[in-house]
C-alpha atoms as a PDB file:
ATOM      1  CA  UNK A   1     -12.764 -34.121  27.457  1.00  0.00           C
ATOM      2  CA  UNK A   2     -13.990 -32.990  24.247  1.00  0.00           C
ATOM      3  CA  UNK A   3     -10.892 -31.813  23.115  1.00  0.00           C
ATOM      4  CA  UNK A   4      -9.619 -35.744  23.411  1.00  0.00           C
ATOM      5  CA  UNK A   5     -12.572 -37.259  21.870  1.00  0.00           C
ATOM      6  CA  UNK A   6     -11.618 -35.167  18.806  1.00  0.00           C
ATOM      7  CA  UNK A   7      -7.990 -36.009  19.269  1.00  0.00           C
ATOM      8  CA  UNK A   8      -8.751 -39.595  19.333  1.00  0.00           C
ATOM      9  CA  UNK A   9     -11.113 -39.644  16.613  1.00  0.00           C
ATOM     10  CA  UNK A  10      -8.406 -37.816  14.475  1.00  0.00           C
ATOM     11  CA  UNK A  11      -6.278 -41.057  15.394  1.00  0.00           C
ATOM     12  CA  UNK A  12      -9.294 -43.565  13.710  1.00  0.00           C
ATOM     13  CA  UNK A  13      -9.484 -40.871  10.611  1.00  0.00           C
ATOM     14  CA  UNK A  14      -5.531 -41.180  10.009  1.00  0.00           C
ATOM     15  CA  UNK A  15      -5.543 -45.430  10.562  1.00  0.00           C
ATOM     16  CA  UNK A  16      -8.453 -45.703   7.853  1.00  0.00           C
ATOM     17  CA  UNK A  17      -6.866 -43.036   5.548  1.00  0.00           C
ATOM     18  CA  UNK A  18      -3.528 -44.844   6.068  1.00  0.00           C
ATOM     19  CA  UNK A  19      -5.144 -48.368   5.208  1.00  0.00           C
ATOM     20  CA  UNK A  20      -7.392 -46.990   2.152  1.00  0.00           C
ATOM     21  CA  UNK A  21      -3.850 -45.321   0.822  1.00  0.00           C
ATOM     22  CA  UNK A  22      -2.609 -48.975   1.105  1.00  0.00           C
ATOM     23  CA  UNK A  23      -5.555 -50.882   0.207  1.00  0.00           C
ATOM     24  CA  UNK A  24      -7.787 -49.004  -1.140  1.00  0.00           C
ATOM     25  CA  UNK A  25      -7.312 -50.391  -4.889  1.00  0.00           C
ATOM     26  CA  UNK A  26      -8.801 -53.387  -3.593  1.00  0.00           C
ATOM     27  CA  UNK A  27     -11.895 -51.994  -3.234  1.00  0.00           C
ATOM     28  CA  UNK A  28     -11.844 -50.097  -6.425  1.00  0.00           C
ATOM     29  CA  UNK A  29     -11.590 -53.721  -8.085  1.00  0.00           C
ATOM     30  CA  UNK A  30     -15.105 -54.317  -6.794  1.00  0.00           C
ATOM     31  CA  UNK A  31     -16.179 -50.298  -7.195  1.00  0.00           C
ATOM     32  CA  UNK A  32     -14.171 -48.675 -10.133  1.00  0.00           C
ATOM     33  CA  UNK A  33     -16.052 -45.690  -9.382  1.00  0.00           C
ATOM     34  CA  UNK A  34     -13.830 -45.679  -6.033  1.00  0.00           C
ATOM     35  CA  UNK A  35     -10.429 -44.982  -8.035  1.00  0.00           C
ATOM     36  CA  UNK A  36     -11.839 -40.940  -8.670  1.00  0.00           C
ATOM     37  CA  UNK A  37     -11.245 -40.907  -4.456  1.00  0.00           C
ATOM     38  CA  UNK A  38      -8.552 -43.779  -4.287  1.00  0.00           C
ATOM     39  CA  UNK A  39      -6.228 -42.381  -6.676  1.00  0.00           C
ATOM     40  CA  UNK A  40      -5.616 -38.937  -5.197  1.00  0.00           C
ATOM     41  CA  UNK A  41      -5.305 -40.627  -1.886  1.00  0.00           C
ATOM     42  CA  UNK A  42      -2.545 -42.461  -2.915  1.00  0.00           C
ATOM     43  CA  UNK A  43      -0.852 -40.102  -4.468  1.00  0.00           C
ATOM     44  CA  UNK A  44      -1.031 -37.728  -1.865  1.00  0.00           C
ATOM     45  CA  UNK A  45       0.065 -40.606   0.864  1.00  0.00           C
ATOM     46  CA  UNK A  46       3.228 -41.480  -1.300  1.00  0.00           C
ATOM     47  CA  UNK A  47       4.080 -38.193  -1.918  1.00  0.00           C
ATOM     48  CA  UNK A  48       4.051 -37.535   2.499  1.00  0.00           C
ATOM     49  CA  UNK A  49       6.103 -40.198   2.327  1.00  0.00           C
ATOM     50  CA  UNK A  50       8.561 -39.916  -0.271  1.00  0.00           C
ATOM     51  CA  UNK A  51       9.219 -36.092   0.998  1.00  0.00           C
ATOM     52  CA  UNK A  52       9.148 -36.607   4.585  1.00  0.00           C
ATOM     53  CA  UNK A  53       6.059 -34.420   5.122  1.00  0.00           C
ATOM     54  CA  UNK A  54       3.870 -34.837   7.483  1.00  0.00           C
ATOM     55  CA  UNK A  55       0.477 -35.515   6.690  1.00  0.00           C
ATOM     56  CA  UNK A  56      -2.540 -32.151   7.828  1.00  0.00           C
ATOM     57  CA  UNK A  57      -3.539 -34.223  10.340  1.00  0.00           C
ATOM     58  CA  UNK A  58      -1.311 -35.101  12.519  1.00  0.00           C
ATOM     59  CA  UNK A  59      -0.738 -31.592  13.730  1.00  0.00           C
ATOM     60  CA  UNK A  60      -5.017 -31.177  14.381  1.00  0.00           C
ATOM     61  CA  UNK A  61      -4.537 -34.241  16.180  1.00  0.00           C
ATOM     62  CA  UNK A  62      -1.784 -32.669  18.312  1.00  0.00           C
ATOM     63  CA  UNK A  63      -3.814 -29.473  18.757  1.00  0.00           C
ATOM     64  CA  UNK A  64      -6.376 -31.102  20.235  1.00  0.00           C
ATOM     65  CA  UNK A  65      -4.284 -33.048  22.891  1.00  0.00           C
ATOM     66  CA  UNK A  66      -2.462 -29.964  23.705  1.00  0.00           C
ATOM     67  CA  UNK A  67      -6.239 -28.338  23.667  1.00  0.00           C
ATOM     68  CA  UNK A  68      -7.501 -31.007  26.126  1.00  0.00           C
ATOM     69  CA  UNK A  69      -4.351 -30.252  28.268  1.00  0.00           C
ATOM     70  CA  UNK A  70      -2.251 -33.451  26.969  1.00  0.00           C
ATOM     71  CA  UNK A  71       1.536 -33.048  26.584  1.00  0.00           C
ATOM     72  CA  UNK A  72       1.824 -36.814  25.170  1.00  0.00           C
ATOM     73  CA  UNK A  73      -0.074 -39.954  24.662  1.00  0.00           C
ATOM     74  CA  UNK A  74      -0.778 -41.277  27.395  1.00  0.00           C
ATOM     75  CA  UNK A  75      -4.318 -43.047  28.578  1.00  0.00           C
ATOM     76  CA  UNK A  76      -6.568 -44.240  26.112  1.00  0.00           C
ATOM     77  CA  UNK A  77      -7.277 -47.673  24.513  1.00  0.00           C
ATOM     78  CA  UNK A  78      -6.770 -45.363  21.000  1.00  0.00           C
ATOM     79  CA  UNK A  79      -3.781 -43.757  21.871  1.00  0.00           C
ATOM     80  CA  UNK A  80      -2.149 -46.860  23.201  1.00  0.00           C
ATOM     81  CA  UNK A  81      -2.898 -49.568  20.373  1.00  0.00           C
ATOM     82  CA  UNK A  82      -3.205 -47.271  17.340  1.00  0.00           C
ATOM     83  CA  UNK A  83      -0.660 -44.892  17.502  1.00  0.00           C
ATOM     84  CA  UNK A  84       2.269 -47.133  17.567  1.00  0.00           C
ATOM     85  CA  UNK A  85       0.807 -48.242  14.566  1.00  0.00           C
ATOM     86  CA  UNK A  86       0.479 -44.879  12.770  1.00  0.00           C
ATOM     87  CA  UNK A  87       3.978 -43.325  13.923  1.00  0.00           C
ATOM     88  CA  UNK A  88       5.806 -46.206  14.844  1.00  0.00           C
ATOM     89  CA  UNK A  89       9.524 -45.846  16.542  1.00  0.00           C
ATOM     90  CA  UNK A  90      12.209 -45.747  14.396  1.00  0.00           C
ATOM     91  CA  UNK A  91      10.793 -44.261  11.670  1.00  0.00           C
ATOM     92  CA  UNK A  92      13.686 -43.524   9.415  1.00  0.00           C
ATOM     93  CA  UNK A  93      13.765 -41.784   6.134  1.00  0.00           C
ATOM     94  CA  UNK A  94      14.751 -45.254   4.780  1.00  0.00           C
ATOM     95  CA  UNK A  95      11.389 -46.709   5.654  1.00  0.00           C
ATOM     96  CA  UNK A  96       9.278 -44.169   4.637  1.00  0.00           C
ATOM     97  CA  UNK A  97      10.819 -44.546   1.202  1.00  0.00           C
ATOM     98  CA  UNK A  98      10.313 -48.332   1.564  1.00  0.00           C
ATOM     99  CA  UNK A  99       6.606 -47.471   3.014  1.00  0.00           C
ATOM    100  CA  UNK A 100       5.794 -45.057  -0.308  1.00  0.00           C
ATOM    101  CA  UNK A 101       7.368 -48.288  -2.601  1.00  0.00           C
ATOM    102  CA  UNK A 102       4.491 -50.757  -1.125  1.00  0.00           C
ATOM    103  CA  UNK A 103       1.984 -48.076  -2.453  1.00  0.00           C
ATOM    104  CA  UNK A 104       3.109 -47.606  -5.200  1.00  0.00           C
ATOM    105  CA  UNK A 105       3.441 -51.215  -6.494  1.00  0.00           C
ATOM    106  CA  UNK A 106       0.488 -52.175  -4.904  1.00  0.00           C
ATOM    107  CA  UNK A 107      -1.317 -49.643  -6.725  1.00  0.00           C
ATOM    108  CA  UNK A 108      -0.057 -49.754 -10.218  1.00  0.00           C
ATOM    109  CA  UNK A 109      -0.661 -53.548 -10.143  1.00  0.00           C
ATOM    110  CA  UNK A 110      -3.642 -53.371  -9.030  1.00  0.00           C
ATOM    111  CA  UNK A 111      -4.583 -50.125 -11.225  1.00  0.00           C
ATOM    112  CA  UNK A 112      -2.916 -52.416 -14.209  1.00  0.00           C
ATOM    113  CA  UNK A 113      -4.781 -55.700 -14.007  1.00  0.00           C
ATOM    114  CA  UNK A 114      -8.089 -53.137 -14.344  1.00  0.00           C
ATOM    115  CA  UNK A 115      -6.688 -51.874 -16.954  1.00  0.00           C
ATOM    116  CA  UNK A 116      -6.160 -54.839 -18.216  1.00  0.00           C
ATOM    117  CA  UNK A 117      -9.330 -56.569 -17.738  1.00  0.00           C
ATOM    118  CA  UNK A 118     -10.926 -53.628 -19.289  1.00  0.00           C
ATOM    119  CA  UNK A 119      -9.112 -53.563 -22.071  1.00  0.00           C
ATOM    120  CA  UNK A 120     -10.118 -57.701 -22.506  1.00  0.00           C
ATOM    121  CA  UNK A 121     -13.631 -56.966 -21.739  1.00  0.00           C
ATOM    122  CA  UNK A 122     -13.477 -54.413 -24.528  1.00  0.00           C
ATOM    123  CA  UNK A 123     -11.679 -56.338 -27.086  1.00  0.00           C
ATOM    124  CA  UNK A 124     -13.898 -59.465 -26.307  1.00  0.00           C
ATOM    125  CA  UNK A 125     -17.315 -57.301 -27.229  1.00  0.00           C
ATOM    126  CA  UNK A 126     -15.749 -55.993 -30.592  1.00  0.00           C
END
């Protein structure tokens, strides 16, 4: 049982690291501080993505299903709603380059109107 708790929880851990890779520069608009964490992230979640790699946990995740005894994903609330979102079918190489493009551009504009903004804010107290 504990083994699936963990497995599950490594589910929750991958869905918010996947959504603060994506929209994490949101959040750094309100925190700047937040891009020393947010920037790393999303390099390291476009670079999974543009070389087909597969991200550290996913294979914890699947040690502790086979752990618990598991030999898929069947059962739990988690494993039923989540995971399709996280390793959808028909993942092709295609759409993980298409999935690394969305953040990208969504962080460089983001990551460029700051820039920007700072660089008004900086010009405007001159």
């Amino acid at each position: 049982m504990t083994h699936r708790v963990l497995a599950d929880g490594i589910v929750v851990l991958h869905l918010l690291f996947i959504g603060f890779v994506v929209v994490g520069g949101v959040f750094v608009l309100r925190w700047p501080g937040l891009a020393l964490v947010h920037l790393p992230a999303a390099c390291w979640g476009a670079a999974i993505e543009l070389s087909g790699g597969i991200c550290p946990l996913t294979p914890l995740e699947n040690q502790f299903r086979q752990d618990a005894g598991a030999a898929g994903y069947p059962g739990s609330f988690i494993e039923h709603y989540l995971l399709p979102i996280i390793y959808p079918a028909g993942l092709t190489r295609d759409i993980q380059y298409g999935l690394a493009a969305v953040v990208i551009v969504v962080n460089v504009a983001i990551y460029g109107w700051l820039f920007y903004r700072h660089r008004c804010l900086r010009s405007t107290a001159k």
